[in-house]
C-alpha atoms as a PDB file:
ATOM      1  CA  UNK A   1      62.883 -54.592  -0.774  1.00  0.00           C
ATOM      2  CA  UNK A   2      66.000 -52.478  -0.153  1.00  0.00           C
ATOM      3  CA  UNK A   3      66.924 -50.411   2.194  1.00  0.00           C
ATOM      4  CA  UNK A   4      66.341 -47.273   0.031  1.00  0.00           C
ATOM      5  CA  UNK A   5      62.896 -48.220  -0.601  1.00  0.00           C
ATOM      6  CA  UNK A   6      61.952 -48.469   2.804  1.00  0.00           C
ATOM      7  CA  UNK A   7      63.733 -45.407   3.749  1.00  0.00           C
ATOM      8  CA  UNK A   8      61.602 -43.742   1.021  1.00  0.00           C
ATOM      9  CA  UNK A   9      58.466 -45.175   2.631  1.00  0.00           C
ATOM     10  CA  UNK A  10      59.295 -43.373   5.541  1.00  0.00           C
ATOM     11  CA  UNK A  11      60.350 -40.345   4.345  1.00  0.00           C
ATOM     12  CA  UNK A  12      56.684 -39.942   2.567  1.00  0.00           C
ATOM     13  CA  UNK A  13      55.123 -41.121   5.524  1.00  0.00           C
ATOM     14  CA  UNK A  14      56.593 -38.689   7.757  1.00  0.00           C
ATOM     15  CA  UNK A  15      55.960 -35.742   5.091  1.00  0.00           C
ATOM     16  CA  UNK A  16      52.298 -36.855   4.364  1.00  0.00           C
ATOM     17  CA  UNK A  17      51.621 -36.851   8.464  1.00  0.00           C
ATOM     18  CA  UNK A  18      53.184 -33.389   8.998  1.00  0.00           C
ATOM     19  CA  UNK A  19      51.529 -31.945   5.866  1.00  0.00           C
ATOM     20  CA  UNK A  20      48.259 -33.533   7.462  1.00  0.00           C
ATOM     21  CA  UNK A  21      49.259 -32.101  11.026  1.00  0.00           C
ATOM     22  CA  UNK A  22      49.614 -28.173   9.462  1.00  0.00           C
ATOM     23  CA  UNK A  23      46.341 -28.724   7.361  1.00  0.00           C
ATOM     24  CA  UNK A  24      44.194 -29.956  10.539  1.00  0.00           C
ATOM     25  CA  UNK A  25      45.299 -27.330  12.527  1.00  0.00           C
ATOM     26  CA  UNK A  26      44.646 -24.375  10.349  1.00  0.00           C
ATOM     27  CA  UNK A  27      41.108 -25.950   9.746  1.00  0.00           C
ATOM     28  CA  UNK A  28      40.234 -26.472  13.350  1.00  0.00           C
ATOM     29  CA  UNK A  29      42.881 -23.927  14.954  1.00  0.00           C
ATOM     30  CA  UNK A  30      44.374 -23.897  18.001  1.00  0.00           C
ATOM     31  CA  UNK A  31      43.201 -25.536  21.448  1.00  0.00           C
ATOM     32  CA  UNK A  32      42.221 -22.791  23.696  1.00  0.00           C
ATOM     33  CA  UNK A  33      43.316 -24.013  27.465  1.00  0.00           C
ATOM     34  CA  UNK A  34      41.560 -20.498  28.955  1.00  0.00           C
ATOM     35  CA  UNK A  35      38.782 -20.994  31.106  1.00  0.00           C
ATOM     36  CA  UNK A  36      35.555 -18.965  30.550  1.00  0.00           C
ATOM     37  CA  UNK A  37      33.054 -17.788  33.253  1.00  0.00           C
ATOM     38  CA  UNK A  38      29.134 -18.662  32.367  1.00  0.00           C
ATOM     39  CA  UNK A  39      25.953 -18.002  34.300  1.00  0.00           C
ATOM     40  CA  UNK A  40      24.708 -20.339  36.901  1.00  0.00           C
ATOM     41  CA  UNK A  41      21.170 -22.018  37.175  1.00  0.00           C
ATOM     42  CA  UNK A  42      19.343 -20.885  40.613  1.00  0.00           C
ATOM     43  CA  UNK A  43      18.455 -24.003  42.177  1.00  0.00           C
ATOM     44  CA  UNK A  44      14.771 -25.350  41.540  1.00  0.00           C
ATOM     45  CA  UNK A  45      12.498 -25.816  44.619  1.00  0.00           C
ATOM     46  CA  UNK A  46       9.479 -27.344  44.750  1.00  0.00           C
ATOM     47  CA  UNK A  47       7.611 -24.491  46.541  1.00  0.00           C
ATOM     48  CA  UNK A  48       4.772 -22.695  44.180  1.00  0.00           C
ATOM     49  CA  UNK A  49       4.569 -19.113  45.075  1.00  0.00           C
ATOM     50  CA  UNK A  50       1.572 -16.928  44.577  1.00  0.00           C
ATOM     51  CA  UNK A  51       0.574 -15.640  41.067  1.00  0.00           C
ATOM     52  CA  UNK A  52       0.092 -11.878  40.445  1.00  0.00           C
ATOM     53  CA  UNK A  53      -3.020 -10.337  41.867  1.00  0.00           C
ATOM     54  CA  UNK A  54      -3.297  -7.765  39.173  1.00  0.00           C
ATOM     55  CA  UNK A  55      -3.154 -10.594  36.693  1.00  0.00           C
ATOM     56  CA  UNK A  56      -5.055 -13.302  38.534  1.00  0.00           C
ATOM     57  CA  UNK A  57      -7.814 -11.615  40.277  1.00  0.00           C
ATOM     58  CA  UNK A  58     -11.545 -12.908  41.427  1.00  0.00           C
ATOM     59  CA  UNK A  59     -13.150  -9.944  39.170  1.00  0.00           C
ATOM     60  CA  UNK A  60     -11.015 -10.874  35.755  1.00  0.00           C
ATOM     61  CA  UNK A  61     -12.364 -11.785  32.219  1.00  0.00           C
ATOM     62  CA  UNK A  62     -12.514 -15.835  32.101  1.00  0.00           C
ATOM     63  CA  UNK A  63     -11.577 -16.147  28.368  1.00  0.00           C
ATOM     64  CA  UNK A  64     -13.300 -19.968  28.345  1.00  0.00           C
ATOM     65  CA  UNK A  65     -16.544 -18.615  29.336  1.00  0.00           C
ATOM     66  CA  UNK A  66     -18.982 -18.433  26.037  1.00  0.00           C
ATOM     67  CA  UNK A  67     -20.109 -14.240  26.094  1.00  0.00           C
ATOM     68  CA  UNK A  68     -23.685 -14.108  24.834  1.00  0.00           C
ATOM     69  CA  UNK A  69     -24.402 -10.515  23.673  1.00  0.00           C
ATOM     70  CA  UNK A  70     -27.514  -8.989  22.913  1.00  0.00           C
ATOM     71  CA  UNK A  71     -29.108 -12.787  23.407  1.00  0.00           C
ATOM     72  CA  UNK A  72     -28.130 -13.584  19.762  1.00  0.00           C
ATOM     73  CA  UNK A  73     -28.492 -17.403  18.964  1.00  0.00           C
ATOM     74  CA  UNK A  74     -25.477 -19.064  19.563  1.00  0.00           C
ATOM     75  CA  UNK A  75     -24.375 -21.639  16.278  1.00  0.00           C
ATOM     76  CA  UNK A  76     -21.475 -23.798  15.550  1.00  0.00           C
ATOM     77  CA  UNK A  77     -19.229 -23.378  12.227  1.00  0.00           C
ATOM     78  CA  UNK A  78     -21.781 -24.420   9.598  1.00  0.00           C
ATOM     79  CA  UNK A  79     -21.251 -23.789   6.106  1.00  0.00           C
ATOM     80  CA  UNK A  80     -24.098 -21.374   5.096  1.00  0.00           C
ATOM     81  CA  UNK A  81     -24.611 -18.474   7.053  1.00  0.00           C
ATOM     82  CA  UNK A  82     -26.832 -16.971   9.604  1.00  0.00           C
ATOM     83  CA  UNK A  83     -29.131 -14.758   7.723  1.00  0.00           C
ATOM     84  CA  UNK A  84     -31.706 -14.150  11.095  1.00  0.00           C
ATOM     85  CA  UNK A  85     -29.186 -12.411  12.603  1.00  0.00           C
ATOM     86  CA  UNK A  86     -28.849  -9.870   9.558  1.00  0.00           C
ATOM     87  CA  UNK A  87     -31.973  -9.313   8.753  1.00  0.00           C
ATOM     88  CA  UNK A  88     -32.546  -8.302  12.665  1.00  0.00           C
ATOM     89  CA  UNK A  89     -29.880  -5.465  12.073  1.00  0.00           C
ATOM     90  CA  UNK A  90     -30.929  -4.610   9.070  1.00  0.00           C
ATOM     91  CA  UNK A  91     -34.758  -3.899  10.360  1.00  0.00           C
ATOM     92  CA  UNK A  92     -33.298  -1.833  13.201  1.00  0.00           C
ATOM     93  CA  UNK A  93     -31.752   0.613  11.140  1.00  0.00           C
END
């Protein structure tokens, strides 16, 4: 190799890495070395305090507790339906 091919080596080398340098950048921009200010976590504690009393009250609606009303017979999902139930209503009216 001569000297003139090496130097040519390095000449594209040099171009291709600058070229690369100004193309990175304008993709990713600039580093920002300003700080920013975010919201702190409060500390957890293990202590449980006490729930609502308008919420969670002795005289509230239990949502797990079956409501039976006007003592109709309770059924599970079946596929056909209850017709003893209908033709009650439909007497009464």
């Amino acid at each position: 190799m001569k000297k003139t091919d090496l130097a040519m080596i390095i000449l594209i080398a040099a171009v291709s890495v600058g070229i690369a340098y100004f193309v990175a950048s304008s993709f990713l921009g600039e580093m920002d070395n300003r700080g920013v200010k975010v919201q702190t976590v409060d500390v957890i504690t293990s202590t449980v305090e006490k729930p609502d009393a308008r919420i969670f009250n002795s005289d509230a609606i239990n949502p797990s507790v079956e409501v039976n009303i006007n003592e109709t017979k309770t059924t599970t999902a079946t596929s056909e339906p209850d017709t003893t139930t209908t033709d009650a209503v439909e007497s009464t009216r």
